[in-house]
Protein backbone atom coordinates (compact mmCIF):
# COMPACT_ATOMS: atom_id res chain seq x y z
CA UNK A 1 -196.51 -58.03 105.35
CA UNK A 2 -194.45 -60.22 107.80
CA UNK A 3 -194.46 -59.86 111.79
CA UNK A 4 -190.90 -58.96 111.84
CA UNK A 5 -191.29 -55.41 108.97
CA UNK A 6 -194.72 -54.57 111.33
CA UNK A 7 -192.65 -52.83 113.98
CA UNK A 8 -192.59 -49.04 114.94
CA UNK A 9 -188.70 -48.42 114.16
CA UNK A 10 -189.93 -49.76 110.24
CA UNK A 11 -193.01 -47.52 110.43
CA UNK A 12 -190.91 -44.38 111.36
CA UNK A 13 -187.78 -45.08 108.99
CA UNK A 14 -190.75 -45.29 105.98
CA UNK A 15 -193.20 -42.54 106.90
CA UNK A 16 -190.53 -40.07 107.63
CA UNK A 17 -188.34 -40.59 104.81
CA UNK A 18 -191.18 -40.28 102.46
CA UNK A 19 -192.24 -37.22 104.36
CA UNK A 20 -188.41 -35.71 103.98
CA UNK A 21 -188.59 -36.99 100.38
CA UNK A 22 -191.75 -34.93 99.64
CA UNK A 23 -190.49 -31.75 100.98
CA UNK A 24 -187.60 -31.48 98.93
CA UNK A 25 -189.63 -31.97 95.83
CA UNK A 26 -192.08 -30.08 96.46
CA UNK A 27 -189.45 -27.42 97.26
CA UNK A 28 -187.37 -27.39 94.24
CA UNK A 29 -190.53 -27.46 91.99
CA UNK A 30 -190.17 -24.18 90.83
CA UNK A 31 -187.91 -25.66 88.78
CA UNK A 32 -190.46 -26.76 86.63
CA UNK A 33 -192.16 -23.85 86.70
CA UNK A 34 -192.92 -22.47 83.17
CA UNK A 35 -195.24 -19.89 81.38
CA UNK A 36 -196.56 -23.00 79.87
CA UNK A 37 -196.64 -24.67 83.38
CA UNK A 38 -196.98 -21.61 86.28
CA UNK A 39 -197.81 -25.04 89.01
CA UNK A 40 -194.84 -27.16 87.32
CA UNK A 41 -195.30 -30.58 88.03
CA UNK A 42 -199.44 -30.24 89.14
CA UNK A 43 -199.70 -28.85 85.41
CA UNK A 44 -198.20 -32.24 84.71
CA UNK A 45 -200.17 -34.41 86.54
CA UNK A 46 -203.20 -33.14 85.74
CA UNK A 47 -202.47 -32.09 81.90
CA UNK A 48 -205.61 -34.25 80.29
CA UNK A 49 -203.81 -34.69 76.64
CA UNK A 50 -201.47 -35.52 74.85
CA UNK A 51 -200.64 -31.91 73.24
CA UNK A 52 -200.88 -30.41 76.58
CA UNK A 53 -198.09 -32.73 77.84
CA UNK A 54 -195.88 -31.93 74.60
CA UNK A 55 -196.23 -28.60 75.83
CA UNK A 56 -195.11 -28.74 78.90
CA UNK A 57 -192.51 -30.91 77.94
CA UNK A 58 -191.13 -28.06 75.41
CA UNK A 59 -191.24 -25.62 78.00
CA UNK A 60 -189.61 -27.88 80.28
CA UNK A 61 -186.63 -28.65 77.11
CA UNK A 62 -186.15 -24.90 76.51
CA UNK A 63 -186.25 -24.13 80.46
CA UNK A 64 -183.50 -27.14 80.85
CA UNK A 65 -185.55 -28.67 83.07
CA UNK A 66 -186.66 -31.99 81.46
CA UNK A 67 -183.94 -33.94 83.22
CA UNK A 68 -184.85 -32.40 86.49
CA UNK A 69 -188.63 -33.24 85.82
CA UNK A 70 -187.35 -36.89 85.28
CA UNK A 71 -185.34 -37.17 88.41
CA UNK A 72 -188.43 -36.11 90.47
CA UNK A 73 -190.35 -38.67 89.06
CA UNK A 74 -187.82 -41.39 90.19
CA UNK A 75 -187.97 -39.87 93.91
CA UNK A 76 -191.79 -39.01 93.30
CA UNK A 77 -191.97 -42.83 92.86
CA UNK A 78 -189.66 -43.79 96.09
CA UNK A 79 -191.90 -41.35 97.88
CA UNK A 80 -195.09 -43.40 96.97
CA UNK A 81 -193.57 -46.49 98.01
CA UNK A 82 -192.06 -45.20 101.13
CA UNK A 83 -194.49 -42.86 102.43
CA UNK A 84 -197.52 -45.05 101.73
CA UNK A 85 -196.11 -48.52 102.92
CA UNK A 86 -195.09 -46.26 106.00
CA UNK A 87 -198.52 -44.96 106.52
CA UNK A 88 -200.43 -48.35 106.36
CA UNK A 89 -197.91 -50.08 109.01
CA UNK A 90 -198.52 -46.81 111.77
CA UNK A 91 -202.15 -47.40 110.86
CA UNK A 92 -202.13 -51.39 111.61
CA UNK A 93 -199.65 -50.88 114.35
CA UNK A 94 -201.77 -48.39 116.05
CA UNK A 95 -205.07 -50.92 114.80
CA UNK A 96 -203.15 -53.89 116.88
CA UNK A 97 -202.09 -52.27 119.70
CA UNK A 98 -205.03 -50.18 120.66
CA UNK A 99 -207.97 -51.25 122.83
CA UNK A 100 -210.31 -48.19 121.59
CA UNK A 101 -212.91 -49.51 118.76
CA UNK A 102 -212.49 -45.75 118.08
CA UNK A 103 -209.38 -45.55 117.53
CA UNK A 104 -209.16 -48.85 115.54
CA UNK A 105 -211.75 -47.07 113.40
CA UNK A 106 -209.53 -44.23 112.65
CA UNK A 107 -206.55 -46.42 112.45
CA UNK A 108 -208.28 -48.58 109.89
CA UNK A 109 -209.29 -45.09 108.20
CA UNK A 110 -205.93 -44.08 107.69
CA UNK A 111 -204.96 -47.59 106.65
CA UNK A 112 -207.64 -47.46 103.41
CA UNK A 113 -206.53 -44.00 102.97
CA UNK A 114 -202.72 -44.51 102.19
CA UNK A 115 -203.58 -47.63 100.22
CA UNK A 116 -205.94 -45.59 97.94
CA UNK A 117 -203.17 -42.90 97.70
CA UNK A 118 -200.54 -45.47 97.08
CA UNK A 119 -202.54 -46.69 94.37
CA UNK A 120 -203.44 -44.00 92.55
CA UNK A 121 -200.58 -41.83 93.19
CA UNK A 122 -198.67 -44.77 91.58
CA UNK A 123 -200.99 -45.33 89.18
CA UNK A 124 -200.70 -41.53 88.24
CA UNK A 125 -196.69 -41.27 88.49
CA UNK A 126 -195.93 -44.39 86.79
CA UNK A 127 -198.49 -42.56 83.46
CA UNK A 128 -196.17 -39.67 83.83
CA UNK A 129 -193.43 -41.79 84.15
CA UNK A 130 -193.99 -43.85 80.71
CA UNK A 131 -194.95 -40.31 79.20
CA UNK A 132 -191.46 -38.70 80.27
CA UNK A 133 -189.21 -41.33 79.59
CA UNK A 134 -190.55 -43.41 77.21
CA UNK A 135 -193.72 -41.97 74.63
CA UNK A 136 -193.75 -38.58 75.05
CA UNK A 137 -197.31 -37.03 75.40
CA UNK A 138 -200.28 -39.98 75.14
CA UNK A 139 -203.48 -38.96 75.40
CA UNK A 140 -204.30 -42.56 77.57
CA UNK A 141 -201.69 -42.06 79.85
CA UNK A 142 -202.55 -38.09 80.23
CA UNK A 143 -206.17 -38.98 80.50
CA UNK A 144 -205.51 -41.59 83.58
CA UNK A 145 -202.81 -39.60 85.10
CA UNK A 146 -205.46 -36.46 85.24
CA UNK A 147 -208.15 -38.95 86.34
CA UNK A 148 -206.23 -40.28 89.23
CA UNK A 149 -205.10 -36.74 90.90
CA UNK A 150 -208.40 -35.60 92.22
CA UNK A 151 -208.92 -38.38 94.36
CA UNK A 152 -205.29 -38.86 95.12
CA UNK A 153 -205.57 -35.63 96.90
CA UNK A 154 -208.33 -36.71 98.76
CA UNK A 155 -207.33 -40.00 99.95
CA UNK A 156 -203.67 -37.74 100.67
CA UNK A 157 -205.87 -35.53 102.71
CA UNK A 158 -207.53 -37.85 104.63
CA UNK A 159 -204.64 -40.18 105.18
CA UNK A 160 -202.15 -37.46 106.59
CA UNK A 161 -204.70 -36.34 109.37
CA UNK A 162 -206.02 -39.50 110.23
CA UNK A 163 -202.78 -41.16 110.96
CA UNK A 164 -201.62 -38.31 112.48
CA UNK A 165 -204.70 -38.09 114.94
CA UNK A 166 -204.45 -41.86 115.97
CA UNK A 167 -200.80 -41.78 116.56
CA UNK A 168 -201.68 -39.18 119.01
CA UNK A 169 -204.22 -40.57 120.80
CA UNK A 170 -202.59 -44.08 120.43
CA UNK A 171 -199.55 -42.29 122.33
CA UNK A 172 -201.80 -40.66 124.69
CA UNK A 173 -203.41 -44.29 125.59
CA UNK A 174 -200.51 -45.95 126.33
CA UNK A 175 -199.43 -42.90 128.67
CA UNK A 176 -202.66 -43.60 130.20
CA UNK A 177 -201.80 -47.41 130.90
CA UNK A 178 -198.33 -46.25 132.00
């Protein structure tokens, strides 16, 4: 990344529109919310075949919903970009600025943390993606998409905490210097 994107005003732009992004989908998921898929789009992302995801796709057809279901995967996707390119610069802005090896620890924790969610969140959307717009239920795709949410999740919930505990501190540092 250059100097001049590394700057806090970049960081907060990214990380909160990805945050804002995220809450509205995860709001109007019921939506997608079907006897054949009572979680919506988690029954999605972690449906394992091909059949499974011609199911939910049905239910999604005869709900109306398939359209919706493809418009959240174009935000789902800005959200990955935004969110996790957000999270890595607060992580090496915190890393830079700080004089704690502590807190450079847990900035550099949060930094691995939204890559690996970046990645495999990506990695996961994009096999939806291909499966929603394109090929309709593949049992690769659905395999790799199911595959890649367990440890999204983690990496999410290790990410989230860890950033938000070293801006913190990092904020509380600086007050100290003040």
């Amino acid at each position: 990344m250059t100097k001049a994107f590394l700057n806090w005003r970049t960081f907060w732009v990214l990380w909160l529109t990805g945050i804002a992004i995220i809450v509205v989908l995860i709001s109007q998921n019921d939506l997608l919310v079907t006897d054949i898929a009572p979680q919506g789009m988690v029954d999605h992302q972690v449906a394992a075949t091909a059949k499974r995801v011609e199911d939910i796709h049905n239910s999604w057809r005869a709900a109306g919903a398939m359209q919706f279901f493809r418009v959240a995967i174009v935000f789902d996707l800005l959200f990955i970009v935004l969110y996790s390119t957000g999270g890595v610069i607060g992580g090496m802005l915190v890393r830079r600025g700080t004089r704690s090896a502590w807190l450079k620890a847990l900035a550099a924790l949060a930094i691995l943390a939204y890559t690996a969610f970046g990645i495999l969140d990506m990695t996961e959307t994009l096999c939806q993606a291909i499966q929603g717009f394109a090929t309709g239920g593949n049992n690769a795709l659905a395999g790799i998409a199911a595959m890649a949410q367990p440890p999204k999740m983690v990496a999410f919930f290790v990410g989230f905490p860890s950033l938000v505990a070293a801006l913190a501190w990092f904020r509380l540092e600086i007050a100290r210097r003040a």
